[in-house]
PDB file of N, CA and C in Angstrom:
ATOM      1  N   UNK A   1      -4.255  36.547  -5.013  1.00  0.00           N
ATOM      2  CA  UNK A   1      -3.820  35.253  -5.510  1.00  0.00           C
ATOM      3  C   UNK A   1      -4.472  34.156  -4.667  1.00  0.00           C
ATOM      4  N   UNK A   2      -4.687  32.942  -5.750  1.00  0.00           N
ATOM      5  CA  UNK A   2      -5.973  32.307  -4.569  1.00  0.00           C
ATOM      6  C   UNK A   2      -4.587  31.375  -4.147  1.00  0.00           C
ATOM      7  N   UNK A   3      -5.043  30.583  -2.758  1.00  0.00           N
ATOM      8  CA  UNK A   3      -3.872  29.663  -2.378  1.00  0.00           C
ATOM      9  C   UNK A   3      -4.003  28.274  -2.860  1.00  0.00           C
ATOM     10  N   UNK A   4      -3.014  27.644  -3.319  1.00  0.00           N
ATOM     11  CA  UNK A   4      -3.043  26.487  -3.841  1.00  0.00           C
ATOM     12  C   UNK A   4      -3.398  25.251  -2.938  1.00  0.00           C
ATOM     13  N   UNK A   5      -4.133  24.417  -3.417  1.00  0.00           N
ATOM     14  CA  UNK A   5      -4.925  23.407  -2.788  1.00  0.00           C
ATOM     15  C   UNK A   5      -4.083  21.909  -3.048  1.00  0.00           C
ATOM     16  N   UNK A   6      -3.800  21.282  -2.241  1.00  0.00           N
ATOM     17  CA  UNK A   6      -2.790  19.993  -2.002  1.00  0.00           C
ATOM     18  C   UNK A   6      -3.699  19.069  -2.818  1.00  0.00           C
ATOM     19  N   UNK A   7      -4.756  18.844  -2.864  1.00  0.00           N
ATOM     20  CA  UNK A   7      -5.528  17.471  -3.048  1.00  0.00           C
ATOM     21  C   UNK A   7      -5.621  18.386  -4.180  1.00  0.00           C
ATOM     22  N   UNK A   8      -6.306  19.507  -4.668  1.00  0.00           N
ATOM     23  CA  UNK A   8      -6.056  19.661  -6.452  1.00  0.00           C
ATOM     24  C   UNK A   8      -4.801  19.342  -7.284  1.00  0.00           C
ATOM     25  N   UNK A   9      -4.004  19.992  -6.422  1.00  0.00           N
ATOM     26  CA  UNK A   9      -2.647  19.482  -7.327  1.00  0.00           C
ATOM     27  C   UNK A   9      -1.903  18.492  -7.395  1.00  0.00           C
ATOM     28  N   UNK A  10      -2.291  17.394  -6.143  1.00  0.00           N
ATOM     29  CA  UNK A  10      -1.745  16.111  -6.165  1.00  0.00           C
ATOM     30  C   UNK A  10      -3.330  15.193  -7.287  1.00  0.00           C
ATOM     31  N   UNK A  11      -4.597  15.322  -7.553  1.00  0.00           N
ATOM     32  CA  UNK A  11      -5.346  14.997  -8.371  1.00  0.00           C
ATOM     33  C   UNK A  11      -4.535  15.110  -9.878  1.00  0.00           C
ATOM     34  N   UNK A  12      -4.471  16.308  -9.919  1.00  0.00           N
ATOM     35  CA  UNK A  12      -3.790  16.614 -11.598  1.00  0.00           C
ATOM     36  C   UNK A  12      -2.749  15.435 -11.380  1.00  0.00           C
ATOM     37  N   UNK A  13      -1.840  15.498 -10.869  1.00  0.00           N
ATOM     38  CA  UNK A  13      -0.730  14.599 -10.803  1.00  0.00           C
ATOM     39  C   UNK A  13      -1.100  13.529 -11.527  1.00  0.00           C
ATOM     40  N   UNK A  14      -2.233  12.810 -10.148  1.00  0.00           N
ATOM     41  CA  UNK A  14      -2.912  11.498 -10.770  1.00  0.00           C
ATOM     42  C   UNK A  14      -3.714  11.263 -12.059  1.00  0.00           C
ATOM     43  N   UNK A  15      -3.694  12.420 -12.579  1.00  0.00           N
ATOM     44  CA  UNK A  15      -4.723  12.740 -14.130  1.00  0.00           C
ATOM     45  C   UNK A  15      -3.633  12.839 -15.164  1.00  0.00           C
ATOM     46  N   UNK A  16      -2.979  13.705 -14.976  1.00  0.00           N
ATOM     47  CA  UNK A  16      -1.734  13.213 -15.442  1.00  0.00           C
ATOM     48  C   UNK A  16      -0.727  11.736 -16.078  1.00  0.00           C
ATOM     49  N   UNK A  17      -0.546  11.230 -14.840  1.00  0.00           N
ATOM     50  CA  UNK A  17      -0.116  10.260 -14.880  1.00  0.00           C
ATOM     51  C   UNK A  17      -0.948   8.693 -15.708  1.00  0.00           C
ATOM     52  N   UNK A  18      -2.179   9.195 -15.476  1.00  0.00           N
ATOM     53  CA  UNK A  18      -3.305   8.596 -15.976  1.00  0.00           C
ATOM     54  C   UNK A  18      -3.361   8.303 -17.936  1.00  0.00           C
ATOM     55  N   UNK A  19      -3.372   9.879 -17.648  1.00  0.00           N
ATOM     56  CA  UNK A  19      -3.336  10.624 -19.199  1.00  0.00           C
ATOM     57  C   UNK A  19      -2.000  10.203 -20.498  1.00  0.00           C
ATOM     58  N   UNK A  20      -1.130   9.908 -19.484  1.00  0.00           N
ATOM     59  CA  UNK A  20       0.295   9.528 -20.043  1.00  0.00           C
ATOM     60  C   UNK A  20       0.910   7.922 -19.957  1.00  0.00           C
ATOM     61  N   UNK A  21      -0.062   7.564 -19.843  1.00  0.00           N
ATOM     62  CA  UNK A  21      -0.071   5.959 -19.663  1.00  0.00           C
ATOM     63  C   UNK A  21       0.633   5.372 -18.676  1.00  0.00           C
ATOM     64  N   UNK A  22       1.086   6.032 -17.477  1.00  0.00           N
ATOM     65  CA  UNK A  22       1.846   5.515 -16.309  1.00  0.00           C
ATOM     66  C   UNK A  22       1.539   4.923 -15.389  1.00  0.00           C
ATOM     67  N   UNK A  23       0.928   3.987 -15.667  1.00  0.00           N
ATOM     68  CA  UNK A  23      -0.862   2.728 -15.259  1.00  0.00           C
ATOM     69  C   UNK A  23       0.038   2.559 -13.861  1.00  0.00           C
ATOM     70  N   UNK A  24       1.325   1.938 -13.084  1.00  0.00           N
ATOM     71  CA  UNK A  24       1.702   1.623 -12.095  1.00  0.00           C
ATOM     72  C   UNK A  24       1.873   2.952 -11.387  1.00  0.00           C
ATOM     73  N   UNK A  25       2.479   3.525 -11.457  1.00  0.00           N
ATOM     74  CA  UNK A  25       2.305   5.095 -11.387  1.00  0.00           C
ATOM     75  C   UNK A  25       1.451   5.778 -10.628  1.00  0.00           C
ATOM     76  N   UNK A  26       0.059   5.588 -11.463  1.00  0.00           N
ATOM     77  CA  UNK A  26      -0.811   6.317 -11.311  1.00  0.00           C
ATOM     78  C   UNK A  26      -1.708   5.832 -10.306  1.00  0.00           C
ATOM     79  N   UNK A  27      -1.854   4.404 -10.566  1.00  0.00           N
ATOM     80  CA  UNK A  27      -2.591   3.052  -9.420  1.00  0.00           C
ATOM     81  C   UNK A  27      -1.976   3.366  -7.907  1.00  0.00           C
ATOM     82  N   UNK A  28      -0.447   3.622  -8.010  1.00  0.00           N
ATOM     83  CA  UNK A  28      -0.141   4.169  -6.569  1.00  0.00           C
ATOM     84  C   UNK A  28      -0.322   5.151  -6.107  1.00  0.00           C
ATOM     85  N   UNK A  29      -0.428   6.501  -6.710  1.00  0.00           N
ATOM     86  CA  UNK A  29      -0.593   7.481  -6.651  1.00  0.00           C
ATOM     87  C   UNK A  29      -2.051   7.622  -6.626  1.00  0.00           C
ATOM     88  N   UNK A  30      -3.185   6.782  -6.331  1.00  0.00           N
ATOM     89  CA  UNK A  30      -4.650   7.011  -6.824  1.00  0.00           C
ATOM     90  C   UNK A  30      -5.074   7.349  -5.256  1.00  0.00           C
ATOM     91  N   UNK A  31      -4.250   6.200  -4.377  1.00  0.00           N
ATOM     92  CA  UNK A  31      -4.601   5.807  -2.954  1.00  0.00           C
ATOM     93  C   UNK A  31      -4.375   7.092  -2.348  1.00  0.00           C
ATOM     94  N   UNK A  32      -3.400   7.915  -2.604  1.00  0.00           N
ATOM     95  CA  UNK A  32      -2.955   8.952  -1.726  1.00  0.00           C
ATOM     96  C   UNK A  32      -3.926  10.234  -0.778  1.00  0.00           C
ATOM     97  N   UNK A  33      -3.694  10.045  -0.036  1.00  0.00           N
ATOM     98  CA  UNK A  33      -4.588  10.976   0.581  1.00  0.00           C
ATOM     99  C   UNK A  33      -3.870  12.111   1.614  1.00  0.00           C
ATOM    100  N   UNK A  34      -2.581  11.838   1.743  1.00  0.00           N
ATOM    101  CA  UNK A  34      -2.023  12.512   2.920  1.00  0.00           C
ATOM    102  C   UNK A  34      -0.619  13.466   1.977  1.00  0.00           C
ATOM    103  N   UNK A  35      -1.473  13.995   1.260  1.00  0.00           N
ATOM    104  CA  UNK A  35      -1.020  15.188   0.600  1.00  0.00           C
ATOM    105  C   UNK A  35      -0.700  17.055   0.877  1.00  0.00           C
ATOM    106  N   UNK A  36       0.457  17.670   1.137  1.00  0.00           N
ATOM    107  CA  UNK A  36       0.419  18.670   1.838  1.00  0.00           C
ATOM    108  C   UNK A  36       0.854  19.854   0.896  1.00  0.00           C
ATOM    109  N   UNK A  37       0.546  21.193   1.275  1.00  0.00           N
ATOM    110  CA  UNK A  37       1.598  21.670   0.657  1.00  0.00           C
ATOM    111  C   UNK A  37       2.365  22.988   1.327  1.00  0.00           C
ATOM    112  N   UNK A  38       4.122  22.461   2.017  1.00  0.00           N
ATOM    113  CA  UNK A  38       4.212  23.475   2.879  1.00  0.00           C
ATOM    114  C   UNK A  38       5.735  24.296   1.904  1.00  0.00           C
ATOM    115  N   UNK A  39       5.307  25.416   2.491  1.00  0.00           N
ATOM    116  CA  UNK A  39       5.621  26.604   1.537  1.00  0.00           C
ATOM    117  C   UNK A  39       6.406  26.116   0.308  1.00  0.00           C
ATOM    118  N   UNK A  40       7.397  25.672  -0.540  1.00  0.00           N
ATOM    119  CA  UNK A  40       7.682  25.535  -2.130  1.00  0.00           C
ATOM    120  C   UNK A  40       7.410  24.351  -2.573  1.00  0.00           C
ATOM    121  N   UNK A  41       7.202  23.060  -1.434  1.00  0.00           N
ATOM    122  CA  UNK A  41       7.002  21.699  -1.376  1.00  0.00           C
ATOM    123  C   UNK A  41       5.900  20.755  -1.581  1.00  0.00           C
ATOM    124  N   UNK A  42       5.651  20.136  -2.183  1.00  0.00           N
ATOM    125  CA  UNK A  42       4.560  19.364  -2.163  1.00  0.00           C
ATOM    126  C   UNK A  42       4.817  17.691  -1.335  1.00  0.00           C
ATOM    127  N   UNK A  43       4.063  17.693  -0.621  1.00  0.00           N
ATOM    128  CA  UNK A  43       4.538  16.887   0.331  1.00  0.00           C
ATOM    129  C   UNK A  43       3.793  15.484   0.370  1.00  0.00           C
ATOM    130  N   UNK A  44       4.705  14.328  -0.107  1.00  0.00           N
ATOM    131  CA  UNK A  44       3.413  12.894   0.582  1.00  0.00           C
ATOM    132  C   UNK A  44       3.934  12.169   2.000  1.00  0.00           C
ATOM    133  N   UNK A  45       2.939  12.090   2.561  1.00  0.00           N
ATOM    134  CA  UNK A  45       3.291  11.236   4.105  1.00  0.00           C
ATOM    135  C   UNK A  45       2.728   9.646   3.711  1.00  0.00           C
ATOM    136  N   UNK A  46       3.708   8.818   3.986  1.00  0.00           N
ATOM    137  CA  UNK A  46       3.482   7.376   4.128  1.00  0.00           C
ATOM    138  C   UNK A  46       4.215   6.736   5.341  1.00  0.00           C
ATOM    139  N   UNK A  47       3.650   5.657   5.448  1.00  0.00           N
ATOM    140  CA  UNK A  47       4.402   4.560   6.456  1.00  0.00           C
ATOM    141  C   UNK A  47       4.498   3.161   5.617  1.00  0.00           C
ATOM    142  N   UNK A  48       4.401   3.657   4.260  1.00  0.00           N
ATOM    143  CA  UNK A  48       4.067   2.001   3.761  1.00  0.00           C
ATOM    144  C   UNK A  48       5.555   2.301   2.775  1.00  0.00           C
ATOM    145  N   UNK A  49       6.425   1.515   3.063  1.00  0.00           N
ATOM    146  CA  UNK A  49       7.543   0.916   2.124  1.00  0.00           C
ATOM    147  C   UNK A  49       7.418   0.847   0.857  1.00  0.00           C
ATOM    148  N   UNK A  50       6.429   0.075   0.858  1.00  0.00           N
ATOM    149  CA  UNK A  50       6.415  -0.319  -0.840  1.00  0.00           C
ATOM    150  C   UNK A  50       5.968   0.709  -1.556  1.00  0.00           C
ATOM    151  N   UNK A  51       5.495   1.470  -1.006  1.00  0.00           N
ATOM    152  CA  UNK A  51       4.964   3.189  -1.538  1.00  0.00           C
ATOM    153  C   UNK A  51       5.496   4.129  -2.111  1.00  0.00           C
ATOM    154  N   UNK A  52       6.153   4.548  -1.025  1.00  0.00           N
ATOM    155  CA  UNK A  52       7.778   5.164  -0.945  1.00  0.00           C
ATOM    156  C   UNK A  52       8.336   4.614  -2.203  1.00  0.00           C
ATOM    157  N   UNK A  53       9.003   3.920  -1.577  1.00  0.00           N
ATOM    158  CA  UNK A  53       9.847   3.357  -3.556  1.00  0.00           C
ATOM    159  C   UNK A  53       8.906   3.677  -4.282  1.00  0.00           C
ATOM    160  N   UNK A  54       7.847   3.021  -4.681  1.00  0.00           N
ATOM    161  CA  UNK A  54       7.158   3.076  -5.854  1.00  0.00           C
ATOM    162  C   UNK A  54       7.139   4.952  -6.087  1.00  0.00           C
ATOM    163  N   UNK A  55       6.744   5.964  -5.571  1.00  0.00           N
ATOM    164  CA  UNK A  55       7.112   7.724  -5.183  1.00  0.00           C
ATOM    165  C   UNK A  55       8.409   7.832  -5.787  1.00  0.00           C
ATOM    166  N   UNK A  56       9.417   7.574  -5.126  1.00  0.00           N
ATOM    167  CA  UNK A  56      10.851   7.922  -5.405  1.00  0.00           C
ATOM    168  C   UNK A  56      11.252   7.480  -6.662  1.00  0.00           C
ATOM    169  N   UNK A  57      10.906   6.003  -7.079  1.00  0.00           N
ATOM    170  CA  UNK A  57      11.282   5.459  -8.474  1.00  0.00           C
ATOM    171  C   UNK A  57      10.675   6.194  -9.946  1.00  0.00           C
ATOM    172  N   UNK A  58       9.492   6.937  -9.130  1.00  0.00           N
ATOM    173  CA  UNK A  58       8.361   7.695 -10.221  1.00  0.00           C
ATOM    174  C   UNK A  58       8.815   9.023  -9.872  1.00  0.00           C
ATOM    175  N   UNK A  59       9.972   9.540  -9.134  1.00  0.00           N
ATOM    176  CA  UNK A  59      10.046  10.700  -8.866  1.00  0.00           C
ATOM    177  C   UNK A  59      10.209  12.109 -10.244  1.00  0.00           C
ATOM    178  N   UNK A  60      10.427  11.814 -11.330  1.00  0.00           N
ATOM    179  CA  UNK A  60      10.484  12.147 -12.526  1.00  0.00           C
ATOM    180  C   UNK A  60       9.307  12.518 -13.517  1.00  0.00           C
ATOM    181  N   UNK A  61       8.646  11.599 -12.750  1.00  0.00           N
ATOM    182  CA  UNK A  61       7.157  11.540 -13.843  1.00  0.00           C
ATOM    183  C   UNK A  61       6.491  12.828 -12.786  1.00  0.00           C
ATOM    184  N   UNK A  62       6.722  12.438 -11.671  1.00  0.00           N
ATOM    185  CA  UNK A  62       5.583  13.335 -10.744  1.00  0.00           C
ATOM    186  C   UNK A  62       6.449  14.851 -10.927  1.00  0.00           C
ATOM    187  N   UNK A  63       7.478  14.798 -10.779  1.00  0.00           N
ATOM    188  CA  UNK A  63       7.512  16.050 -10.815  1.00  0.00           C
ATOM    189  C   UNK A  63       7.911  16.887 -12.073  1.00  0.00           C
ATOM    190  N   UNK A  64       7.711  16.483 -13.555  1.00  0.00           N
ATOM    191  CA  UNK A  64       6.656  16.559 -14.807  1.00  0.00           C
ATOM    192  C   UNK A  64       5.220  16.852 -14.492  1.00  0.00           C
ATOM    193  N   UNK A  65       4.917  16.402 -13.953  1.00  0.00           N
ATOM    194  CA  UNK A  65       3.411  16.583 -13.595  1.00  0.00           C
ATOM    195  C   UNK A  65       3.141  17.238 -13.200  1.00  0.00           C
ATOM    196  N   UNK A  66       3.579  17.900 -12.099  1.00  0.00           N
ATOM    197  CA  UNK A  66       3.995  19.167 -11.093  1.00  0.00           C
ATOM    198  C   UNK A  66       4.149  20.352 -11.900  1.00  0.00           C
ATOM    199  N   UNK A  67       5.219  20.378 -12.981  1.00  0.00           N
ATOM    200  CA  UNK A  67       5.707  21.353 -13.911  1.00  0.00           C
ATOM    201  C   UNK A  67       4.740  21.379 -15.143  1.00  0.00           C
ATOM    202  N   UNK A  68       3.946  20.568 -15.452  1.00  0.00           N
ATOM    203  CA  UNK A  68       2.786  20.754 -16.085  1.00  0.00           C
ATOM    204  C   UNK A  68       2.228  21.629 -15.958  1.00  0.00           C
ATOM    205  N   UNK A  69       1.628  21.727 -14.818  1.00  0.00           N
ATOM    206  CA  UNK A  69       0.453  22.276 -14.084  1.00  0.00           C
ATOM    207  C   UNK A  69       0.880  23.798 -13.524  1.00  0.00           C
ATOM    208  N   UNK A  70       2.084  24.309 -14.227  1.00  0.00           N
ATOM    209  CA  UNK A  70       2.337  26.022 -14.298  1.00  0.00           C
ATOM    210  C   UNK A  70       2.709  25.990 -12.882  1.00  0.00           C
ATOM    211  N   UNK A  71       3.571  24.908 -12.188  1.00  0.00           N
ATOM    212  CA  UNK A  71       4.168  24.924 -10.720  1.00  0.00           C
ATOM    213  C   UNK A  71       5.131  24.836 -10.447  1.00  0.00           C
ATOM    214  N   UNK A  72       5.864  25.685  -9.420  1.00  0.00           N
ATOM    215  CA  UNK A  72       7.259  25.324  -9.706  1.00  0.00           C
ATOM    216  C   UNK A  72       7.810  25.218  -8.218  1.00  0.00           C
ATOM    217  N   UNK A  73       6.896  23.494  -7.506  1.00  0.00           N
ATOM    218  CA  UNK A  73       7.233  23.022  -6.218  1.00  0.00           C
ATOM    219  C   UNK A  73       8.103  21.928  -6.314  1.00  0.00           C
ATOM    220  N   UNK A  74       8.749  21.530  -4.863  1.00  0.00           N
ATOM    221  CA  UNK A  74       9.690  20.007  -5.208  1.00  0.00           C
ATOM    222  C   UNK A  74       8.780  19.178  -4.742  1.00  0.00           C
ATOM    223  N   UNK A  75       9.121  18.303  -4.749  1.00  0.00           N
ATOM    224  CA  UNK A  75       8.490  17.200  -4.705  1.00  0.00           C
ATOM    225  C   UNK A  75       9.257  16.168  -3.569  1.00  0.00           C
ATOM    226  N   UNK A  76       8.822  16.114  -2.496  1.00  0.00           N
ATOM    227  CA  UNK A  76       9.148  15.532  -1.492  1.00  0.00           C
ATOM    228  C   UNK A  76       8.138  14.664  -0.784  1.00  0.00           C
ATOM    229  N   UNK A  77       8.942  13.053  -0.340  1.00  0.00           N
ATOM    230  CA  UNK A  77       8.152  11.666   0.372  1.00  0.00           C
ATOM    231  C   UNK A  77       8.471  11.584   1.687  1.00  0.00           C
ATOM    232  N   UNK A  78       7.864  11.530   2.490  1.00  0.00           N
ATOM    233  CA  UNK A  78       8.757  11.511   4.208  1.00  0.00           C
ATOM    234  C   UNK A  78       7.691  10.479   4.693  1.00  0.00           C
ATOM    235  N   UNK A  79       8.484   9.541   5.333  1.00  0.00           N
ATOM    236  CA  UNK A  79       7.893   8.107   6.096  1.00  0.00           C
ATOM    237  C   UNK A  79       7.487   8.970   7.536  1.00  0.00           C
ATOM    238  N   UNK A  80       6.465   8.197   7.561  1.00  0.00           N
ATOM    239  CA  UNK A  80       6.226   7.991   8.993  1.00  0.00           C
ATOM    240  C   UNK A  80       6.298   6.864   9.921  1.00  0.00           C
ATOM    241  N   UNK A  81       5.693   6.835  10.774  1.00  0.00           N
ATOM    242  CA  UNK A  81       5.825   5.446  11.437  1.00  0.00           C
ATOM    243  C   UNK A  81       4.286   5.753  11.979  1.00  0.00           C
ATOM    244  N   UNK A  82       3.114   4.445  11.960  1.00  0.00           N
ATOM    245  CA  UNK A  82       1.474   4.485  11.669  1.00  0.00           C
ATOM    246  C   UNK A  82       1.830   3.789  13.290  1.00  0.00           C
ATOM    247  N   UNK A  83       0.394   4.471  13.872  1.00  0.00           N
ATOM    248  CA  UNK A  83       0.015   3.793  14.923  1.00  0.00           C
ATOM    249  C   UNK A  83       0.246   2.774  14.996  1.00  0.00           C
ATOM    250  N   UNK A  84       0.035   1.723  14.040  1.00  0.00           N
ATOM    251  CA  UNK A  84      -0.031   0.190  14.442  1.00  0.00           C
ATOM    252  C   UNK A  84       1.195  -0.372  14.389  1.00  0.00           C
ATOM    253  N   UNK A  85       2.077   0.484  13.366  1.00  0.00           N
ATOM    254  CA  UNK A  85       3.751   0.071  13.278  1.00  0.00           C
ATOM    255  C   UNK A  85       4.087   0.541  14.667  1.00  0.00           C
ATOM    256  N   UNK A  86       4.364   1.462  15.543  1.00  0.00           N
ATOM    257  CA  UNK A  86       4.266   1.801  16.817  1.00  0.00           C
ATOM    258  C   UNK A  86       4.365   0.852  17.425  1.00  0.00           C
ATOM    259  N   UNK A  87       2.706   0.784  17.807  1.00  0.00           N
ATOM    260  CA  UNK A  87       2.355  -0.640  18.840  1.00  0.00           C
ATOM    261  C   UNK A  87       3.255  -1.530  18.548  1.00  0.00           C
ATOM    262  N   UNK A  88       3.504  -2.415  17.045  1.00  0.00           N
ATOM    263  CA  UNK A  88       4.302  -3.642  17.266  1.00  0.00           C
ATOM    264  C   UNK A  88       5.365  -3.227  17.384  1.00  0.00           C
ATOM    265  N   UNK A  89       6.263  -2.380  17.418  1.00  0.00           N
ATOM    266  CA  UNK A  89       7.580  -2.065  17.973  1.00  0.00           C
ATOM    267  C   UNK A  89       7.315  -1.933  19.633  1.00  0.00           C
ATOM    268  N   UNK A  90       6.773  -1.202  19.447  1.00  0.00           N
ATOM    269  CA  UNK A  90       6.614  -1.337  21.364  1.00  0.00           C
ATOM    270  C   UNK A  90       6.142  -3.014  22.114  1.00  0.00           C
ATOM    271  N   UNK A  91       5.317  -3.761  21.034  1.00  0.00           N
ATOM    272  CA  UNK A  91       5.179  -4.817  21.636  1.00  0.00           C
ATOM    273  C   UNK A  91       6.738  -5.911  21.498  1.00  0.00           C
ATOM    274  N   UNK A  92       7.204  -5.740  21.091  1.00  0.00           N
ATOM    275  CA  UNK A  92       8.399  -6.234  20.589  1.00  0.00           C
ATOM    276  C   UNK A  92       9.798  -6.123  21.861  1.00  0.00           C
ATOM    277  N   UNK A  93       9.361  -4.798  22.142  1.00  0.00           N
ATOM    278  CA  UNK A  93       9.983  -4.346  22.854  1.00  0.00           C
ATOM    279  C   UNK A  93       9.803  -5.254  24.352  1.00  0.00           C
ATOM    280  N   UNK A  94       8.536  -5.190  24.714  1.00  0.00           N
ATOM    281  CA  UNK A  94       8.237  -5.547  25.850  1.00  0.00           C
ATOM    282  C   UNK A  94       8.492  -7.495  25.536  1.00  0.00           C
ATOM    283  N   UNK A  95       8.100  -8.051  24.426  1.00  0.00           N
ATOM    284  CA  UNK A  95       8.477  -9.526  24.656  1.00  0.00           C
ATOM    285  C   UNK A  95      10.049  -9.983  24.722  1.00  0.00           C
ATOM    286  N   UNK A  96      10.674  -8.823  24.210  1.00  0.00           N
ATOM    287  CA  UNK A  96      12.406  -8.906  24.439  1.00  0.00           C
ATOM    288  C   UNK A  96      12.742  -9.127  25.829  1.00  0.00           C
ATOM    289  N   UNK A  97      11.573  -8.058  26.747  1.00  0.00           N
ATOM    290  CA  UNK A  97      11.966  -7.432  27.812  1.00  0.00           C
ATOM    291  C   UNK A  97      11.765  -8.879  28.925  1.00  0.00           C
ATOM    292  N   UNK A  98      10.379  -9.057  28.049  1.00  0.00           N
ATOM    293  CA  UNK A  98       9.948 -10.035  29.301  1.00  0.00           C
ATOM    294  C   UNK A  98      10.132 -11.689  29.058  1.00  0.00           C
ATOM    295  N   UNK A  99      10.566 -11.309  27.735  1.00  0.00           N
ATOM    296  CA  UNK A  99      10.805 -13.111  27.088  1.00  0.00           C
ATOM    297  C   UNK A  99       9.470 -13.736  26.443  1.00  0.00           C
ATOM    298  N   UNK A 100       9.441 -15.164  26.496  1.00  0.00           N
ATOM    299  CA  UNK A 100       7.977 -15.746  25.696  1.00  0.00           C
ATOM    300  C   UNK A 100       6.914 -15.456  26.860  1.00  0.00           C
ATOM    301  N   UNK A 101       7.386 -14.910  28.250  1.00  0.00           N
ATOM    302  CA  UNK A 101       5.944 -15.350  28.768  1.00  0.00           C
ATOM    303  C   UNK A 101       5.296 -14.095  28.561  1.00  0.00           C
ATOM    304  N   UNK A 102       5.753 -13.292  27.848  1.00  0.00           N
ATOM    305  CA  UNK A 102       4.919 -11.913  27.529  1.00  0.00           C
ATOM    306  C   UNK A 102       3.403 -12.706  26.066  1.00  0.00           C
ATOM    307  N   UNK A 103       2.671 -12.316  26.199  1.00  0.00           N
ATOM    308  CA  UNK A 103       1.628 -13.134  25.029  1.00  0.00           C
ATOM    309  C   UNK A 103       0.259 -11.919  24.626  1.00  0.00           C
ATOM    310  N   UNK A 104       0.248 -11.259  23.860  1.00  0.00           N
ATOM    311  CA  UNK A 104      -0.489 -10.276  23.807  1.00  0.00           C
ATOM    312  C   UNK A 104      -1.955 -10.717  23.291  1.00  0.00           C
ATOM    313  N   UNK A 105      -3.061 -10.437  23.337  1.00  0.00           N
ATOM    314  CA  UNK A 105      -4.567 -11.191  23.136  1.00  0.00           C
ATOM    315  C   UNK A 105      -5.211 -10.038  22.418  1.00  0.00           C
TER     316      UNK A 105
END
C-alpha cells in the first residue's frame, strides 16, 4: 500500500473546492503549505487568525473533500505561535518590564 502524501491530498481538497464553486474557500485554502498527515488526521498548522476561522467555518466543505477522495481522515487546525508573533510578545514583555525607556531599532 503506497503511503498517502499530505500536499496530494490537501491539493485535491483545493481542486475540489475549486471545482464546487467555494471561491472563498478555496482562495484560503490555495496559500496552505503546512499540511501534515499524522496517523487518521489530516493536519493544517497556522498562526494566522483569520485563517483558522476561515478552516473551521469551511470545516464541512473540507472534510467532503476529504471523503471524496476515498478517505476516511479528520480533519484538524492547530495554531501556532510564528517566530515573529514570539518576538513581539517577548518584546512586550520586556517594555512592561522596563517601561518607555525600553525602544527597540
Amino acid at each position: 500500500m503506497t503511503k498517502l502524501s499530505a500536499n496530494n491530498v490537501w491539493g485535491k481538497v483545493v481542486l475540489y473546492l475549486k471545482e464546487h464553486k467555494k471561491v472563498a474557500l478555496h482562495v484560503a485554502c490555495g496559500d496552505i503549505t503546512n499540511a501534515q498527515i499524522e496517523g487518521d488526521r489530516l493536519v493544517i498548522r497556522s498562526s494566522d487568525d483569520f485563517l483558522i476561522d476561515v478552516l473551521e467555518n469551511g470545516r464541512r466543505e473540507i472534510e467532503t473533500a476529504i471523503r471524496w477522495q476515498g478517505l476516511d481522515l479528520k480533519f484538524e487546525v492547530v495554531k501556532f505561535e510564528s517566530v515573529e508573533q514570539k518576538l513581539n510578545k517577548d518584546i512586550k514583555k520586556l517594555q512592561n518590564f522596563f517601561g518607555s525607556r525600553l525602544t527597540i531599532d
